[in-house]
PDB file of N, CA and C in Angstrom:
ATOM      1  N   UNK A   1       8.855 -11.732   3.013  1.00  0.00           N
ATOM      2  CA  UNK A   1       7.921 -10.632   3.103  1.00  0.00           C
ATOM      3  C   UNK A   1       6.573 -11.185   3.563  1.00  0.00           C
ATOM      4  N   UNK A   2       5.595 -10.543   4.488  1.00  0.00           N
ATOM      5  CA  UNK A   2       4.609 -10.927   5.185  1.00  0.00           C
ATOM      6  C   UNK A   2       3.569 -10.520   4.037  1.00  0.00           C
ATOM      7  N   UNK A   3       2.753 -11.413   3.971  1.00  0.00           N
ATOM      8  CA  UNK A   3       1.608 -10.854   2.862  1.00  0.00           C
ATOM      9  C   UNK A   3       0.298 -10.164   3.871  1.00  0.00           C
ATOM     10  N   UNK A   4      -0.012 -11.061   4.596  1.00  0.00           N
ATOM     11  CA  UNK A   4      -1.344 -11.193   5.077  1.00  0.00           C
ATOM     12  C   UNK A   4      -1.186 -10.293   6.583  1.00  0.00           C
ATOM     13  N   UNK A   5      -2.111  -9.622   6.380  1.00  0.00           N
ATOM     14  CA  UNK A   5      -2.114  -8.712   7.975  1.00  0.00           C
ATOM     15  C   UNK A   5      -3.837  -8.090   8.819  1.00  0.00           C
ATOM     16  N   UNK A   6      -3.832  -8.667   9.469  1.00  0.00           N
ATOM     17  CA  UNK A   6      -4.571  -7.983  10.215  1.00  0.00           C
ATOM     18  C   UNK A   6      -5.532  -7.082  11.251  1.00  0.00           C
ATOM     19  N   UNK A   7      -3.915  -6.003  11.447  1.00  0.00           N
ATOM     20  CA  UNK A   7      -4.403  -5.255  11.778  1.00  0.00           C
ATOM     21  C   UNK A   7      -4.114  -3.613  10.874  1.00  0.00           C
ATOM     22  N   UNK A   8      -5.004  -2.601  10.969  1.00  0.00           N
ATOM     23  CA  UNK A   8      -4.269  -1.702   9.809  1.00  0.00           C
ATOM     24  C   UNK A   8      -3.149  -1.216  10.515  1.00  0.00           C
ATOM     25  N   UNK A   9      -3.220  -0.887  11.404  1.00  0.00           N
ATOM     26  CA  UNK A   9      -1.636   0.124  11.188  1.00  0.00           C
ATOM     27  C   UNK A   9      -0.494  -1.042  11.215  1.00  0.00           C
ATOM     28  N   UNK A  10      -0.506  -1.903  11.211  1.00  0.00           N
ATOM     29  CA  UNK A  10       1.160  -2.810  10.534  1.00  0.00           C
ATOM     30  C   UNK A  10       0.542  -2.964   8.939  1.00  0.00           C
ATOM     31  N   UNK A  11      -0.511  -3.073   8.403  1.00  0.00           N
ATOM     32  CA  UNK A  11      -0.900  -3.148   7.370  1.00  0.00           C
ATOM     33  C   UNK A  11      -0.315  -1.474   6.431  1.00  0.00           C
ATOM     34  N   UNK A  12      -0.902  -0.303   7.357  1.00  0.00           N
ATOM     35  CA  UNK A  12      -0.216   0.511   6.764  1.00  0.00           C
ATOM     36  C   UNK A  12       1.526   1.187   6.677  1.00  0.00           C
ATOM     37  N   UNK A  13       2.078   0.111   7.696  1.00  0.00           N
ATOM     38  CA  UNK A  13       3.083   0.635   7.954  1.00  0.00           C
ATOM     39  C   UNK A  13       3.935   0.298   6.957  1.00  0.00           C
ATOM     40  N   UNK A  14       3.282  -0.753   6.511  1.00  0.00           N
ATOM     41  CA  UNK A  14       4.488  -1.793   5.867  1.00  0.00           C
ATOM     42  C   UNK A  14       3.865  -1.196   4.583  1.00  0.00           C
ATOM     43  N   UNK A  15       3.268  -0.926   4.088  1.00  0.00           N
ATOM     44  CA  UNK A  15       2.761  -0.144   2.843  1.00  0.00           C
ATOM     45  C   UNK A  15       3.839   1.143   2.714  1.00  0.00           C
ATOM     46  N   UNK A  16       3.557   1.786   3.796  1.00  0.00           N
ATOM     47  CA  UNK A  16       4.368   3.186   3.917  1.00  0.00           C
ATOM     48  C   UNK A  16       5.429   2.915   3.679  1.00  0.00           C
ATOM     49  N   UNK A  17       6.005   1.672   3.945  1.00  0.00           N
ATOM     50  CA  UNK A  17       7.831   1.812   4.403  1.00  0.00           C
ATOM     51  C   UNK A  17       8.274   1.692   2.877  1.00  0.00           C
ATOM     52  N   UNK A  18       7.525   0.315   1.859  1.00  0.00           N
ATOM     53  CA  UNK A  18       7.619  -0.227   1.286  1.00  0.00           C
ATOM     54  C   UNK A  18       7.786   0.957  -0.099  1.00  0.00           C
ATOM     55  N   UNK A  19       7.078   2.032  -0.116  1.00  0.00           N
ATOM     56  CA  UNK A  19       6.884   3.541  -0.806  1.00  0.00           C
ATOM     57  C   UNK A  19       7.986   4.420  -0.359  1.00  0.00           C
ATOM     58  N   UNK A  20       8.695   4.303   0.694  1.00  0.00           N
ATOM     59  CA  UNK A  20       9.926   5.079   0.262  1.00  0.00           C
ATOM     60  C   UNK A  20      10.808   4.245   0.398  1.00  0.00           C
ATOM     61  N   UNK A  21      10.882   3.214   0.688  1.00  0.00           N
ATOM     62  CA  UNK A  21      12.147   2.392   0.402  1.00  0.00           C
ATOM     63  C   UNK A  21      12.425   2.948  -1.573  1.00  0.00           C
ATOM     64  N   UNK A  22      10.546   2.810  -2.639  1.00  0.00           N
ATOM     65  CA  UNK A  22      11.001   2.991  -3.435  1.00  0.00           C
ATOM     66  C   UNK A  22      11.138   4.570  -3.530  1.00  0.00           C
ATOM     67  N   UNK A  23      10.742   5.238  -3.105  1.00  0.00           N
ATOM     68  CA  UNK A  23      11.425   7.028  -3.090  1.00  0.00           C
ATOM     69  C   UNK A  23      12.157   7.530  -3.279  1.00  0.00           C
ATOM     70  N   UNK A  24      12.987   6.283  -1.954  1.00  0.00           N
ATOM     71  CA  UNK A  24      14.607   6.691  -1.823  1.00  0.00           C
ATOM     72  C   UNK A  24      15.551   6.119  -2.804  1.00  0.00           C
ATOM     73  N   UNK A  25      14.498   5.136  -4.333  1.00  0.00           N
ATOM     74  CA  UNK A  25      15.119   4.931  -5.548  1.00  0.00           C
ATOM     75  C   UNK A  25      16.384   3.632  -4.860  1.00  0.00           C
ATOM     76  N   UNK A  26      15.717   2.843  -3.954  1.00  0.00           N
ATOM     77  CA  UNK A  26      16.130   1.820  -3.224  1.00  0.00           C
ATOM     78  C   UNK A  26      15.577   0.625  -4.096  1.00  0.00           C
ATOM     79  N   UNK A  27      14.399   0.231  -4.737  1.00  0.00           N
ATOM     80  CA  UNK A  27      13.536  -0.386  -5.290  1.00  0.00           C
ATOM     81  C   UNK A  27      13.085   0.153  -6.864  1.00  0.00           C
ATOM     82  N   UNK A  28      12.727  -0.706  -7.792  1.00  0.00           N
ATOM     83  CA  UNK A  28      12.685  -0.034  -8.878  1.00  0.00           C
ATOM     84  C   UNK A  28      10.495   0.018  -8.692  1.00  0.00           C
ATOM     85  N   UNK A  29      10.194   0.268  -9.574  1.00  0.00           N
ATOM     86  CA  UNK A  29       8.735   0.758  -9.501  1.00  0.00           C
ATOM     87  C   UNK A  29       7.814  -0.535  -9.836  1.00  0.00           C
ATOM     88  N   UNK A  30       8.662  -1.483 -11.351  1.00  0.00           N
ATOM     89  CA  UNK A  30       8.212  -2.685 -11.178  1.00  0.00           C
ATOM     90  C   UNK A  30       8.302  -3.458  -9.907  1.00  0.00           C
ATOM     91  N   UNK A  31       9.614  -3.752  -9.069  1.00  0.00           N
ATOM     92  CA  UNK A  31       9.254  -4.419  -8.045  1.00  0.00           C
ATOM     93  C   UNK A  31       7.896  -3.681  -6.582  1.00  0.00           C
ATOM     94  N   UNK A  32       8.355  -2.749  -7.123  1.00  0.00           N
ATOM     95  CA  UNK A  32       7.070  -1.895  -5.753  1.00  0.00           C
ATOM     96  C   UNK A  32       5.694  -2.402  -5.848  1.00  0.00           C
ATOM     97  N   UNK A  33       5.522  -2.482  -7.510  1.00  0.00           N
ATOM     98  CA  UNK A  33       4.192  -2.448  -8.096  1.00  0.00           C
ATOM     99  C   UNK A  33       4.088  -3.853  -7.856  1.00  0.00           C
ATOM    100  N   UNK A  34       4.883  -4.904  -8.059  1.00  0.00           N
ATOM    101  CA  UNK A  34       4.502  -6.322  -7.951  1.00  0.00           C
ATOM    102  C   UNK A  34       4.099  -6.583  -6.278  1.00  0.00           C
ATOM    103  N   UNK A  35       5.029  -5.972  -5.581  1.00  0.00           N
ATOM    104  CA  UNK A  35       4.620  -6.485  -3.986  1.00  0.00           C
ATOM    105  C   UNK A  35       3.647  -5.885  -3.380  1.00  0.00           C
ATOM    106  N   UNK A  36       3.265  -4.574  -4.155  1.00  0.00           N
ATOM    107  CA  UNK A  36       1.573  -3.959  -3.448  1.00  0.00           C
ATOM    108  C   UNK A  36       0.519  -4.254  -4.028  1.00  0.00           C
ATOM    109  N   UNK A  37       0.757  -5.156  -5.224  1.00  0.00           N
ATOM    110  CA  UNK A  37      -0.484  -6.124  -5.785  1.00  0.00           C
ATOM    111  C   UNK A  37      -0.722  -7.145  -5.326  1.00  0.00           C
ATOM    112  N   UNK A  38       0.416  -7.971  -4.152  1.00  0.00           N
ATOM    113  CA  UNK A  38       0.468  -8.728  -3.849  1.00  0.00           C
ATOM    114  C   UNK A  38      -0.513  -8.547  -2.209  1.00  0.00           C
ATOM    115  N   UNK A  39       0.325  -7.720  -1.760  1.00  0.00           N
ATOM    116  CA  UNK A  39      -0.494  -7.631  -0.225  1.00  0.00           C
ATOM    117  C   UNK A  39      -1.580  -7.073  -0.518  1.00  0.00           C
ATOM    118  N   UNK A  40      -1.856  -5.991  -1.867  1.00  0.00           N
ATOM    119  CA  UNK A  40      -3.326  -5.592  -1.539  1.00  0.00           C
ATOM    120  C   UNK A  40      -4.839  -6.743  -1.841  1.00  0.00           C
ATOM    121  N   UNK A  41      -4.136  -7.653  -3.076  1.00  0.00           N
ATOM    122  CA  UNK A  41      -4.547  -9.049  -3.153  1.00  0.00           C
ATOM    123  C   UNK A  41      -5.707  -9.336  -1.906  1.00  0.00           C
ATOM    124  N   UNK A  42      -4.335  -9.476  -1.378  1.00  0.00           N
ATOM    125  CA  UNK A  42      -4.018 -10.614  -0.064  1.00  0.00           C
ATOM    126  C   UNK A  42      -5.202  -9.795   0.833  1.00  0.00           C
ATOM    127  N   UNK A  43      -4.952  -8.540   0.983  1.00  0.00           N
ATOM    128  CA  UNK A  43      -5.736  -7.870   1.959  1.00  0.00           C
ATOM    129  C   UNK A  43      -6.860  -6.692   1.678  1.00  0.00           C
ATOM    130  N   UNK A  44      -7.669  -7.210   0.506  1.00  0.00           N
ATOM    131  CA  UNK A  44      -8.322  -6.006   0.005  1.00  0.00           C
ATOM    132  C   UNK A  44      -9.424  -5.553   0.917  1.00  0.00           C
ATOM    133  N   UNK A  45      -9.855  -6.061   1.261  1.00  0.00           N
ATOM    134  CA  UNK A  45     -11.077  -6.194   2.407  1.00  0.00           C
ATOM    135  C   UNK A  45     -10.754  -4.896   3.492  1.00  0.00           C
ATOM    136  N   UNK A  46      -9.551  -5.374   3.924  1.00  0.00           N
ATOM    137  CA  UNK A  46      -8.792  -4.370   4.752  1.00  0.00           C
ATOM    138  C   UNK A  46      -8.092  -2.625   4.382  1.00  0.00           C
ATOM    139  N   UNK A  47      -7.707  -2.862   3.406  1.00  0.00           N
ATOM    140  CA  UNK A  47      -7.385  -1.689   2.150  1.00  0.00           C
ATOM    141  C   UNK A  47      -8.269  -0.736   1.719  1.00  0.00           C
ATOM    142  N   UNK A  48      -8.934  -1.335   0.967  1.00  0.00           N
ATOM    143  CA  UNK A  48     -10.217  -0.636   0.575  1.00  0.00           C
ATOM    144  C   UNK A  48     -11.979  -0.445   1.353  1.00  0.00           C
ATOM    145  N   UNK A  49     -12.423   0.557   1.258  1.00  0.00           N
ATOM    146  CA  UNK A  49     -13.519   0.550   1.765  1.00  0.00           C
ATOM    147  C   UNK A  49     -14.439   0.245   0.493  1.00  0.00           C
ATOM    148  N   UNK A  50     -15.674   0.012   0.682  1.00  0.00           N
ATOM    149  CA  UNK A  50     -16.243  -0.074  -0.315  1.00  0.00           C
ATOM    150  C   UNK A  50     -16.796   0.901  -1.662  1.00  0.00           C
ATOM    151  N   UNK A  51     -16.708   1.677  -1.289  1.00  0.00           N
ATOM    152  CA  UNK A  51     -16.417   2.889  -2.463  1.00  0.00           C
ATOM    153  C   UNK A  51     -15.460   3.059  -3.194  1.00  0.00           C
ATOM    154  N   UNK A  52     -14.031   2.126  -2.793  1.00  0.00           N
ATOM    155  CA  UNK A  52     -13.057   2.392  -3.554  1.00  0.00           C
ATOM    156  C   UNK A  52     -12.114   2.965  -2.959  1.00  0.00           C
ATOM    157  N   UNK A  53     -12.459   3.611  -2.261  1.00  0.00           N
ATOM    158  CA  UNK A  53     -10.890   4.274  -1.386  1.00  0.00           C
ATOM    159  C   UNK A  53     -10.775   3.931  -0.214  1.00  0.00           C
ATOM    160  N   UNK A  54      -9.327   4.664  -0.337  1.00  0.00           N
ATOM    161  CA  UNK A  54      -8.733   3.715   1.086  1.00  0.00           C
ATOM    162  C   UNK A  54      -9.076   3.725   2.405  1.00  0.00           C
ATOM    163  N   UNK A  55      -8.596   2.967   3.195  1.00  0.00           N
ATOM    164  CA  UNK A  55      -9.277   3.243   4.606  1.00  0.00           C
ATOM    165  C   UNK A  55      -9.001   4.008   4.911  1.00  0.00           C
ATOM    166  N   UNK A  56      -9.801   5.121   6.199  1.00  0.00           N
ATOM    167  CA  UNK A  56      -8.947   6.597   6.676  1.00  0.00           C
ATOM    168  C   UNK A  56      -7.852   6.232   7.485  1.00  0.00           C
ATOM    169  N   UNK A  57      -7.992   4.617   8.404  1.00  0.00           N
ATOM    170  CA  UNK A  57      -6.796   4.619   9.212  1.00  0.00           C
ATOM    171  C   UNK A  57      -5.424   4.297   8.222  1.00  0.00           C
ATOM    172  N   UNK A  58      -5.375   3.451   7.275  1.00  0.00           N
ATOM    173  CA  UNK A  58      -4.283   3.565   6.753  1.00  0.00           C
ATOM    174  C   UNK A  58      -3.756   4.431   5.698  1.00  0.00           C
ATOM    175  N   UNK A  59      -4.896   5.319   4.972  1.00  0.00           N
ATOM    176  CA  UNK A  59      -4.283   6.524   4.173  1.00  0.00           C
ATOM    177  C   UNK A  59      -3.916   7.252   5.107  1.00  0.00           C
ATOM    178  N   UNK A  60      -4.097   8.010   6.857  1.00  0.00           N
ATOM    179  CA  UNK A  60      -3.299   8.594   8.018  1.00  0.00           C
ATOM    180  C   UNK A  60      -2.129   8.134   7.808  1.00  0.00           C
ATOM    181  N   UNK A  61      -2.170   6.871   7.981  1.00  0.00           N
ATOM    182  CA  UNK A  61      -0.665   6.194   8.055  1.00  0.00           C
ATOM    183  C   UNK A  61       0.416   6.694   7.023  1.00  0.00           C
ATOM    184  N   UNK A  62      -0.254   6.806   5.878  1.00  0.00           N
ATOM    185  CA  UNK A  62       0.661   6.628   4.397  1.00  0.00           C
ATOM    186  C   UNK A  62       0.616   8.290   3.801  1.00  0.00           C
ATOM    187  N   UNK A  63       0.000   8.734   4.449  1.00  0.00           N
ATOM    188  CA  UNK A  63       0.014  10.468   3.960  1.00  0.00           C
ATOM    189  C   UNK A  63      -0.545  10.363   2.382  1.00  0.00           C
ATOM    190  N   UNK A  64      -0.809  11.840   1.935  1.00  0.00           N
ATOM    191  CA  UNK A  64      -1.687  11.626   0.752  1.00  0.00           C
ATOM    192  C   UNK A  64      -0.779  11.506  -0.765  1.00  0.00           C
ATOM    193  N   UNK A  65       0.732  11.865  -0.539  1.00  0.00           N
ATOM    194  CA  UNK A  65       1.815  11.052  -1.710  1.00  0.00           C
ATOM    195  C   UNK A  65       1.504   9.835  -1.633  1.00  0.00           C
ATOM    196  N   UNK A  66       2.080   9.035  -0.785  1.00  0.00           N
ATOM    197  CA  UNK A  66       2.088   7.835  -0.891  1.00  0.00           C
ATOM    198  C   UNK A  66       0.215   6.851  -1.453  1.00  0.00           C
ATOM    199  N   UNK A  67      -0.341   7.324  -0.960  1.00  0.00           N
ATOM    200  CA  UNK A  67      -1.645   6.984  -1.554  1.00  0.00           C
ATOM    201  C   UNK A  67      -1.555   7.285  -3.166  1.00  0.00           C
ATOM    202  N   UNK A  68      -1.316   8.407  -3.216  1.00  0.00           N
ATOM    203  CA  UNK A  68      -1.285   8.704  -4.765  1.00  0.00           C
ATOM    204  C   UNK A  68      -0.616   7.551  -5.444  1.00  0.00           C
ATOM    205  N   UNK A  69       0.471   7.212  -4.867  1.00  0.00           N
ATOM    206  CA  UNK A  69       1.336   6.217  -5.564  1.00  0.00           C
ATOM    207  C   UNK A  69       0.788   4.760  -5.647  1.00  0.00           C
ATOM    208  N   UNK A  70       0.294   4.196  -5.135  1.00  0.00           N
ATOM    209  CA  UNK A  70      -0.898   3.172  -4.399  1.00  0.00           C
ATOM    210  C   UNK A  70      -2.120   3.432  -5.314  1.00  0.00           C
ATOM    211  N   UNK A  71      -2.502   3.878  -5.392  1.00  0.00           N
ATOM    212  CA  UNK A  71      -3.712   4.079  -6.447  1.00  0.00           C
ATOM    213  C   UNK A  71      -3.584   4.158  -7.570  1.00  0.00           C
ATOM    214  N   UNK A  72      -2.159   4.374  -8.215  1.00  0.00           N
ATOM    215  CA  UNK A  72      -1.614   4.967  -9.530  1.00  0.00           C
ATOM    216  C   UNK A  72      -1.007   3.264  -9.831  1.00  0.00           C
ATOM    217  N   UNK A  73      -0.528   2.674  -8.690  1.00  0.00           N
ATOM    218  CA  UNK A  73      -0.233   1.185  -9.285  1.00  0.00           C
ATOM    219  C   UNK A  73      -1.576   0.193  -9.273  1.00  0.00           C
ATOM    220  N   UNK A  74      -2.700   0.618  -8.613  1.00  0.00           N
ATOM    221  CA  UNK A  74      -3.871  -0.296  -8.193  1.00  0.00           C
ATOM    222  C   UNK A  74      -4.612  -0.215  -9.633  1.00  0.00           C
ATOM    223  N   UNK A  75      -4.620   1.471  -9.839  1.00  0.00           N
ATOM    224  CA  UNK A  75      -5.374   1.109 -11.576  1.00  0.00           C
ATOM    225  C   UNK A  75      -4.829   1.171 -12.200  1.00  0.00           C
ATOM    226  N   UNK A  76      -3.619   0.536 -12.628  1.00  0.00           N
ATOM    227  CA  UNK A  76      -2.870   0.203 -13.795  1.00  0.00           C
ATOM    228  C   UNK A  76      -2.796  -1.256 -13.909  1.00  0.00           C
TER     229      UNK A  76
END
C-alpha cells in the first residue's frame, strides 16, 4: 500500500476506493481506520486545510458520506 502522495486526486482516490472497499463490508472498520491514520499521518498537510477540514479538491473526490466516515475515524 502507497502511503505518501502528492498529488490530491490519487490522494483522494485512493481514500475513496479504500471507503467502499469497506462499504462493500470487504474490510472490517478496524483495518479501514488503521490505514487512513496511516496515509492521513503521512499526508496531513495535503488532507487537511488549516481550519480542519478537508480539502475541497479531495472531499469532490470522496463525496460528503465518505468524508463523514474520514472524520468519524480522524476524531476518534
Amino acid at each position: 500500500m502507497r502511503i505518501l502522495y502528492k498529488n490530491p486526486k490519487e490522494l483522494g482516490s485512493c481514500l475513496r476506493d479504500m471507503v467502499d472497499v469497506y462499504r462493500d463490508d470487504l474490510m472490517s472498520y478496524e483495518d479501514l481506520s488503521e490505514r487512513i491514520k496511516k496515509i492521513i499521518s503521512a499526508n496531513e498537510e495535503r488532507v487537511f486545510k488549516k481550519g480542519g477540514s478537508i480539502e475541497v479538491k479531495i472531499a469532490n473526490i470522496l463525496g460528503e458520506e465518505r468524508v463523514e466516515i474520514i472524520k468519524d475515524i480522524v476524531n476518534n
